[in-house]
Protein backbone atom coordinates (compact mmCIF):
# COMPACT_ATOMS: atom_id res chain seq x y z
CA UNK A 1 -25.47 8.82 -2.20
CA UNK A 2 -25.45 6.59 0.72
CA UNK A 3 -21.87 4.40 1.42
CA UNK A 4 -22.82 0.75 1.77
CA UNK A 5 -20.68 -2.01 2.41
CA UNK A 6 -22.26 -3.04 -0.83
CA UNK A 7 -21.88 -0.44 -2.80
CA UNK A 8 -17.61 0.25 -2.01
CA UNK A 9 -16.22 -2.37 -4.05
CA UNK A 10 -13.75 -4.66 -3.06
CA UNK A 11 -10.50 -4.63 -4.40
CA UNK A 12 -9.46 -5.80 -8.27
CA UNK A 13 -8.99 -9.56 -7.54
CA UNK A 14 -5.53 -11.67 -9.17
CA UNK A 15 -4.02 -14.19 -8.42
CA UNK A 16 -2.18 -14.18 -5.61
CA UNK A 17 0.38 -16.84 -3.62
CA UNK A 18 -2.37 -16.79 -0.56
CA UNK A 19 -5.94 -17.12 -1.95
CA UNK A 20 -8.90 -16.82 -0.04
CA UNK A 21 -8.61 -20.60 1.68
CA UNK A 22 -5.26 -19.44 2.81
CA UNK A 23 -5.81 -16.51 4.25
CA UNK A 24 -6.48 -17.88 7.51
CA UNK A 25 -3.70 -20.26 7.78
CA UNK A 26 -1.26 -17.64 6.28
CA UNK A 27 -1.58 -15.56 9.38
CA UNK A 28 -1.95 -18.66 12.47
CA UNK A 29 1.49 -19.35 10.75
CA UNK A 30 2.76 -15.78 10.88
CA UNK A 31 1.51 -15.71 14.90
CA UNK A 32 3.34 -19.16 15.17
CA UNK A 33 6.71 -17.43 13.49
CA UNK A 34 6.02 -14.26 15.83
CA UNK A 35 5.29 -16.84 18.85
CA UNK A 36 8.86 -18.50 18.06
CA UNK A 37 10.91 -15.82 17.32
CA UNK A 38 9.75 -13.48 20.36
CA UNK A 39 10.54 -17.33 22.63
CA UNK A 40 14.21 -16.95 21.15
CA UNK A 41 14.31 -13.34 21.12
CA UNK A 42 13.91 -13.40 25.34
CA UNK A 43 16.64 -15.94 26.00
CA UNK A 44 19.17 -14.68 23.34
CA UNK A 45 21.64 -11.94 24.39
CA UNK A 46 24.98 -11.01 26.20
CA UNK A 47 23.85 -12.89 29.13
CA UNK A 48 22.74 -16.86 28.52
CA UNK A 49 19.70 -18.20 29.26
CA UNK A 50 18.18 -21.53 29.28
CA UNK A 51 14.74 -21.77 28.11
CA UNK A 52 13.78 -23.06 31.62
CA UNK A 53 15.10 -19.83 33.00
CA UNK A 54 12.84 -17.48 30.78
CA UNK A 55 9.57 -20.43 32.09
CA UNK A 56 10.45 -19.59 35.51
CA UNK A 57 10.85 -15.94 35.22
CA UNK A 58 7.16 -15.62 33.04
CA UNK A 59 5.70 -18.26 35.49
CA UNK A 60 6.78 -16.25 38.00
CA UNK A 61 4.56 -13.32 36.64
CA UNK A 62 1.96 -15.63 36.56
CA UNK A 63 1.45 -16.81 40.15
CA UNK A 64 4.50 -19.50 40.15
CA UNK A 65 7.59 -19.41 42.82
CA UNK A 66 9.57 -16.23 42.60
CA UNK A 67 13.38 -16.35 40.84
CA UNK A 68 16.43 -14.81 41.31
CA UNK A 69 16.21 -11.03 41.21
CA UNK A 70 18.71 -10.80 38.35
CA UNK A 71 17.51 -13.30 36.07
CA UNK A 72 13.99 -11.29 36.62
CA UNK A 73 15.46 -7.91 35.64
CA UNK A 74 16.97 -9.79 32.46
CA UNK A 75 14.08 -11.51 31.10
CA UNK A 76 11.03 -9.34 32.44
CA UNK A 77 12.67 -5.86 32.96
CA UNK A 78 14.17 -5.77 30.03
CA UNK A 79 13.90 -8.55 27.02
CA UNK A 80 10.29 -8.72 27.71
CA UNK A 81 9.34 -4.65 26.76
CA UNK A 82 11.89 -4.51 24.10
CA UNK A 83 10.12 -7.19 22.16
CA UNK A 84 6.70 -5.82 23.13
CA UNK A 85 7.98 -2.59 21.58
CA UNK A 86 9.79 -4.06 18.65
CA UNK A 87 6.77 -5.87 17.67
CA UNK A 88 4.57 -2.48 17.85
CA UNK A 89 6.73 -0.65 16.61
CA UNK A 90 7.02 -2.78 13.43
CA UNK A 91 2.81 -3.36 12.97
CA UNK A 92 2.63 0.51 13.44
CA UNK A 93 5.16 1.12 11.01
CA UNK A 94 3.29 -1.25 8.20
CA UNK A 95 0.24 -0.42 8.89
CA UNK A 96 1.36 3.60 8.39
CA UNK A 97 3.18 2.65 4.90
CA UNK A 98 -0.18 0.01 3.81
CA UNK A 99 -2.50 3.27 4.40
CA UNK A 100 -0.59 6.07 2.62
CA UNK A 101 0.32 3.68 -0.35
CA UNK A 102 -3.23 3.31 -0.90
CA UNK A 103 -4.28 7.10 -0.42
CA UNK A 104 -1.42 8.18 -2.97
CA UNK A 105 -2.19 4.95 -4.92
CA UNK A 106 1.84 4.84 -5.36
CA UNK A 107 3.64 1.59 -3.69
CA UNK A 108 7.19 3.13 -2.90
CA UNK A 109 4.85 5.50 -0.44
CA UNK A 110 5.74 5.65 3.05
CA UNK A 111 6.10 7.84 5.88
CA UNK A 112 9.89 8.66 5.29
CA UNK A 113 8.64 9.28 1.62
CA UNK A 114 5.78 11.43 2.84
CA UNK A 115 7.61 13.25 5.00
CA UNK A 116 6.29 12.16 8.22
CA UNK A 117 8.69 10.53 9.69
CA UNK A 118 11.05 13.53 9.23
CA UNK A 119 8.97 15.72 11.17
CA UNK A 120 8.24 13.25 13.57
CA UNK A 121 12.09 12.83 14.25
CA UNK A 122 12.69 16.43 13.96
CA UNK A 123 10.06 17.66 16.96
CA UNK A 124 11.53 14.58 19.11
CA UNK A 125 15.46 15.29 18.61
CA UNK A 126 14.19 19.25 19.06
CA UNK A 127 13.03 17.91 22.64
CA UNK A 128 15.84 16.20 23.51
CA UNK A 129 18.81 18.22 22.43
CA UNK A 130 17.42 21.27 23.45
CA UNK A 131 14.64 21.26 26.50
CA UNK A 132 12.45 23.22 24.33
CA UNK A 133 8.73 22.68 25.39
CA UNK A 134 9.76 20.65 28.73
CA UNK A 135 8.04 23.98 30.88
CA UNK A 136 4.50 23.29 29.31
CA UNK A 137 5.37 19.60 29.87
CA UNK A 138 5.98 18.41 26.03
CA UNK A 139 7.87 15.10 25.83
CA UNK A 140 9.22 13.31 22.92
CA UNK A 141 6.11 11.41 22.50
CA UNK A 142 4.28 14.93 22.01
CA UNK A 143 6.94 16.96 20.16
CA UNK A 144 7.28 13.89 17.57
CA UNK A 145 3.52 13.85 17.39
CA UNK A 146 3.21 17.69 16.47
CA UNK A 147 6.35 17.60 14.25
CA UNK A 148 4.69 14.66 11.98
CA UNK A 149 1.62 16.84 11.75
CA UNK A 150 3.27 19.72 11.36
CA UNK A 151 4.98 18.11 8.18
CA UNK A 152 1.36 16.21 6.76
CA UNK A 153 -0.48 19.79 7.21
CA UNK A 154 2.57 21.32 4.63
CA UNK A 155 2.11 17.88 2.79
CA UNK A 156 -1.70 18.71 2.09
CA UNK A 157 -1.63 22.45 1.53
CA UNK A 158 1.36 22.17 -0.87
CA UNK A 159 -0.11 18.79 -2.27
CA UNK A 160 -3.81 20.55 -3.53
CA UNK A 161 -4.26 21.58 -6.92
CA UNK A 162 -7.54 23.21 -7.95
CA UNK A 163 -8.82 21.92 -4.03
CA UNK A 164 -7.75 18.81 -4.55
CA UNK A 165 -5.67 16.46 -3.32
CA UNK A 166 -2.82 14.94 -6.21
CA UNK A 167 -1.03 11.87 -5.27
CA UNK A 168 2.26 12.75 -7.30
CA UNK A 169 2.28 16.14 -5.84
CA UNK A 170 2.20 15.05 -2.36
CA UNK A 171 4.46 12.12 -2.47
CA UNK A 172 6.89 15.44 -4.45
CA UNK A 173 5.81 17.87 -1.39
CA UNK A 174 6.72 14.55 0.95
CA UNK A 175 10.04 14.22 -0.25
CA UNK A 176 11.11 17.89 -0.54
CA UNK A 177 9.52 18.33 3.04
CA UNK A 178 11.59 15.43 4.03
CA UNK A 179 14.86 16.83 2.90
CA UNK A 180 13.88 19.88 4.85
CA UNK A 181 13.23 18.58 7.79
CA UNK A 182 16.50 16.16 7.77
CA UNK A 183 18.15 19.35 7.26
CA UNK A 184 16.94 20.99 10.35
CA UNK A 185 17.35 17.78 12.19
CA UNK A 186 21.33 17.77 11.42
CA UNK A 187 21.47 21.54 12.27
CA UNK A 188 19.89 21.09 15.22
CA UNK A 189 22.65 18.16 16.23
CA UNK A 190 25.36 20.47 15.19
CA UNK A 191 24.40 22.98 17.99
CA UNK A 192 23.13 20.10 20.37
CA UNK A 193 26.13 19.06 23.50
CA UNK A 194 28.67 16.68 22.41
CA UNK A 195 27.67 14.03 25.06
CA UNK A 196 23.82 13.77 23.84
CA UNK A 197 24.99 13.53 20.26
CA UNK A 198 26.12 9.41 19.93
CA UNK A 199 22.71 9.22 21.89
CA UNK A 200 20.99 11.15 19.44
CA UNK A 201 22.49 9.36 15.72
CA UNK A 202 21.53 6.11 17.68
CA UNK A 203 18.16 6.86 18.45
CA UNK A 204 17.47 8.77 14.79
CA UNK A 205 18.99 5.23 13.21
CA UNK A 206 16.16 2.98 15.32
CA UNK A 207 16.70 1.31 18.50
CA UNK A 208 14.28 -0.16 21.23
CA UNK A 209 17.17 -1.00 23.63
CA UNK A 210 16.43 1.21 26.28
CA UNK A 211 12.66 -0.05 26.17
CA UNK A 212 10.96 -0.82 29.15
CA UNK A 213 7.07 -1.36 30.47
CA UNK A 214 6.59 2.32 30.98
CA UNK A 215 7.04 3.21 27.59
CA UNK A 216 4.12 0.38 26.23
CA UNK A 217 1.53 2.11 27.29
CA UNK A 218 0.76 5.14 24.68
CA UNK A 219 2.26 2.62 22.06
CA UNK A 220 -0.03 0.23 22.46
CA UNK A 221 -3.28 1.89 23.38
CA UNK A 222 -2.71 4.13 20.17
CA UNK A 223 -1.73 1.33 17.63
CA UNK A 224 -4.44 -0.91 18.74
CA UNK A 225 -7.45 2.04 18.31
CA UNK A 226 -5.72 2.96 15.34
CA UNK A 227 -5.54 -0.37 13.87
CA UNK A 228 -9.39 -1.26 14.81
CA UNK A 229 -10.45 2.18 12.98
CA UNK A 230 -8.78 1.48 9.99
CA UNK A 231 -10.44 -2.25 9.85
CA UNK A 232 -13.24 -0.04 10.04
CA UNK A 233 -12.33 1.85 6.83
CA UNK A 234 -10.69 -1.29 4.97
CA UNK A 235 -13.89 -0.46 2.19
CA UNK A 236 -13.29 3.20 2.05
CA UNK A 237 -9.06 2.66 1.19
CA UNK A 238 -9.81 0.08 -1.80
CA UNK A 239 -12.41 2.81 -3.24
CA UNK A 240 -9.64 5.42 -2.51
CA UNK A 241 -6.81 2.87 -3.81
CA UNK A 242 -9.04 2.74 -7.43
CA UNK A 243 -9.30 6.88 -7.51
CA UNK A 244 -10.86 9.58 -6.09
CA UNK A 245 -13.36 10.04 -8.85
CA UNK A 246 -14.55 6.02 -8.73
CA UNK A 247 -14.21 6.60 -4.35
CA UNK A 248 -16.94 9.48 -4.92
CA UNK A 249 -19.15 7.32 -7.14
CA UNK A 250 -19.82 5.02 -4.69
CA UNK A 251 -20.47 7.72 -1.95
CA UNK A 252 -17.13 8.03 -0.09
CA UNK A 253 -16.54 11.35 1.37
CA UNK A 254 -13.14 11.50 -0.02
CA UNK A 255 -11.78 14.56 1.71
CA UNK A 256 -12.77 13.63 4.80
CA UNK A 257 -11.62 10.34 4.75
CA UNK A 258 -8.84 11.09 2.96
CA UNK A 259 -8.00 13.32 6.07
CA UNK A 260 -8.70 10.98 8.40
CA UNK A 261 -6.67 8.15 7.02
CA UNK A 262 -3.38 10.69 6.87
CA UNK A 263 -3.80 12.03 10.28
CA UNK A 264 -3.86 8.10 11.58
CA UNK A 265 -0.97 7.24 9.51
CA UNK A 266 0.86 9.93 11.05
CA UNK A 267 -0.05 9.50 14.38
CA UNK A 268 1.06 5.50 13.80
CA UNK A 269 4.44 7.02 12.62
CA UNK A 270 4.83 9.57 15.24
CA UNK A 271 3.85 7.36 18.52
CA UNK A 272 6.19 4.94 16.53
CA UNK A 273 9.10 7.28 16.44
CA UNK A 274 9.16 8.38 19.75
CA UNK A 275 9.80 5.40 21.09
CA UNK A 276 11.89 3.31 18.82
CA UNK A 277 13.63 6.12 16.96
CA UNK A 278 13.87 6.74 12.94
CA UNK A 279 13.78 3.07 11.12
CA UNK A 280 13.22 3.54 7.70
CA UNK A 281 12.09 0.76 4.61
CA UNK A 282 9.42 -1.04 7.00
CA UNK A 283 6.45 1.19 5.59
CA UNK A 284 7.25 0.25 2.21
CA UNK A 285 8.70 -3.20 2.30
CA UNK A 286 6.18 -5.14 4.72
CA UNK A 287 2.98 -3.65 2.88
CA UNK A 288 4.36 -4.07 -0.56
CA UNK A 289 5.75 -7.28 0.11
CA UNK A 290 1.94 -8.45 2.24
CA UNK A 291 0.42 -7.07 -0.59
CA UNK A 292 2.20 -9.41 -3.85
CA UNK A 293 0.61 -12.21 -1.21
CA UNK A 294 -3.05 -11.62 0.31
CA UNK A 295 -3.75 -9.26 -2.66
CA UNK A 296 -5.10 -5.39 -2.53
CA UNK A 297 -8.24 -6.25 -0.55
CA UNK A 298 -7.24 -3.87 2.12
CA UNK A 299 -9.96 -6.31 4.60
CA UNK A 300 -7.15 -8.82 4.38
CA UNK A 301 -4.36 -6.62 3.60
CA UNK A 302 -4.17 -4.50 6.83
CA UNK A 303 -4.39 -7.44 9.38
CA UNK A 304 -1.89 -9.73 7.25
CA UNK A 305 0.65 -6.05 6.99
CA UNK A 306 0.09 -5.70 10.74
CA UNK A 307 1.09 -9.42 12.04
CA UNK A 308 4.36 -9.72 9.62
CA UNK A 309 5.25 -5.76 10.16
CA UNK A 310 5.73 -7.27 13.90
CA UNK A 311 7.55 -10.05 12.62
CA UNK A 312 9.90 -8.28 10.88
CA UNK A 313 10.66 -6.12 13.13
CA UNK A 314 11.23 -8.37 16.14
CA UNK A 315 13.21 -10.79 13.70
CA UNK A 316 15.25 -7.37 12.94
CA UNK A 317 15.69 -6.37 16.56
CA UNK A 318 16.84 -10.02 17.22
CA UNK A 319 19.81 -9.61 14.36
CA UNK A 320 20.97 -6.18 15.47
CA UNK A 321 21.36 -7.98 19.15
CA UNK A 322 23.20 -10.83 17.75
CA UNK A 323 24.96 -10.06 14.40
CA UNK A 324 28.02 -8.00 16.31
CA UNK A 325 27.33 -9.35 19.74
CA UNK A 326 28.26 -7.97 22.38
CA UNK A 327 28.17 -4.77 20.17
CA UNK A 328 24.54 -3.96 19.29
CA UNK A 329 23.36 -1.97 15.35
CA UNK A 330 20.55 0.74 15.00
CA UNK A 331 17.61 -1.20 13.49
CA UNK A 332 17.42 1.32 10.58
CA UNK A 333 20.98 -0.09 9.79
CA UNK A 334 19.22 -3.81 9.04
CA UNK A 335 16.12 -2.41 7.68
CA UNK A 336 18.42 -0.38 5.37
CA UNK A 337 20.09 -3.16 4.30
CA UNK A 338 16.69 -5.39 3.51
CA UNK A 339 14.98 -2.85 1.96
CA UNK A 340 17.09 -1.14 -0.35
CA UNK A 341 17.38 -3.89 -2.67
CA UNK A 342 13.85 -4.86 -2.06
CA UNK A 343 13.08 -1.23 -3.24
CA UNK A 344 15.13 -1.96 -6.67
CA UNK A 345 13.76 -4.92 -7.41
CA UNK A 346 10.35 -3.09 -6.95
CA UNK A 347 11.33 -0.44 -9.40
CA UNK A 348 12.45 -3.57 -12.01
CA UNK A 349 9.21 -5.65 -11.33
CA UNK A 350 6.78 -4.38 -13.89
CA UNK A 351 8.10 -1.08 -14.21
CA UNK A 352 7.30 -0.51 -10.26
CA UNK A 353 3.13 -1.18 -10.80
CA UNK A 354 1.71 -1.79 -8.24
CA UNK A 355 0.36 -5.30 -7.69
């Protein structure tokens, strides 16, 4: 059978906060949130700004009069990237969590919960406690890259029953996996030099505050492709979302899309991790919480989860700066703290159905 755009079906409609009219104006007024709090993200931070010193510093980058050396470094050498990176970081993460919640068709799914994230952190701690894999030129980017598929590969083999995949038995393989791999992450600390280790916990715990414009690059190229193919395959997740025997009805390889949709949710996870670190709850919160307000309709879901997950994250980034100024927290620390009782209200709301 042929896969038409007619004949996937869209997801269940309900009613929903944002309806169809305010779709459109729900996310210009998520940009205009992003827009504001990125503006007070630049000039906030142990060293005062004005907001006419952050104009002349990104007017300068435009063609205007150059500024003070110092007050460049500040705003564009350092504030600048670390939003950029919070913001990817955070889209990434929700758009990671939107797609495996759909393909195990349980909402507490996301890449911690998987497993993903585990072996993400695990090949990029490996890296840099260790050395391992510097001779053949294997970075923390890479190593977090081939631990996340390292841990979805033992997610799918132990997930399968009778050749196929099972949705409780991966999100079970996910979380032993997960223990597993946080296991060998805290041996591998034990053994690692004393003077890498504060490094280390801060990194694991989330933190873009060694960001800069070198590190945007593989970030951004891979979020953005990554994000345009799964627009592609918005049709394919609701059939998927609604079961794999109603997905094949309509003609959707599931196997192969199935694969295809975990190996770009890990990718979104690992590329994620080795740049900002371990920050757990976004992949579950932002989706979950996008979701009980656009609706399943994955077409609006996954642009919607994308724009807040950034949000978020640069909101979060903005607190850990600020809340014990001059000191500054992990993100995972915040996240933590916003999405653990988000996650128990979850399990109270309905018994934990998903919306």
């Amino acid at each position: 059978m042929t896969l038409t755009s007619e004949a996937v079906p869209d997801a269940p409609s309900r009613a929903h906060p944002v309806g169809d009219r305010g779709y459109v104006p729900f996310l210009l007024a998520t940009a205009v949130v992003l827009a504001t709090v990125s503006t007070v993200a630049v000039w906030s931070g142990a060293a005062s700004l004005s907001f006419a010193d952050v104009f002349a510093v990104l007017y300068a980058h435009v063609g205007g009069p150059p500024v003070d050396p110092l007050l460049d470094r500040i705003v564009w050498g350092l504030r600048v990237p670390r939003i950029l990176i919070a913001a990817l970081a955070g889209a990434g993460l929700s758009l990671a969590g939107a797609v495996l919640q759909a393909l195990v068709r349980n909402p507490i799914a996301d890449p911690y919960i998987l497993g993903v994230g585990s072996g993400a952190s695990f090949g990029a701690v490996l890296i840099m406690t260790t050395g391992i894999g510097t001779g053949l030129s294997i970075g923390v980017p890479v190593a977090a890259f081939l631990g996340a598929m390292v841990s979805l590969i033992a997610v799918l083999v132990l997930g399968r029953r009778e050749g196929m995949l099972v949705p409780l038995r991966m999100v079970l393989a996910g979380v032993a996996i997960g223990y597993l791999l946080s296991a060998a992450t805290s041996f591998v600390q034990l053994r690692a030099d004393p003077s890498q280790l504060s490094g280390v916990l801060f990194w694991l715990l989330g933190s873009v505050s060694g960001a800069g414009w070198s590190d945007l690059g593989v970030p951004a190229a891979v979020i953005t492709v990554c994000a345009a193919v799964l627009l592609t395959q918005s049709r394919q997740l609701n059939a998927l979302a609604m079961g794999d025997e109603s997905a094949q009805s309509v003609g959707v390889d599931v196997r192969r899309t199935r694969l295809l949709l975990l190996v770009i949710a890990s990718l979104l996870t690992a590329v994620v991790v080795s740049v900002a670190g371990g920050i757990g709850f976004v992949g579950l919160l932002v989706p979950h919480a996008v979701r009980l307000l656009v609706g399943s309709d994955h077409r609006k879901l996954l642009p919607a989860t994308a724009l807040v997950g950034a949000t978020f994250l640069v909101i979060v980034d903005l607190a850990a700066r600020m809340l014990d100024a001059p000191n500054e927290l992990p993100l995972g620390i915040i996240t933590a703290g916003l999405g653990a009782p988000f996650f128990l209200w979850l399990l109270r709301r309905d018994g934990g159905a998903q919306s």
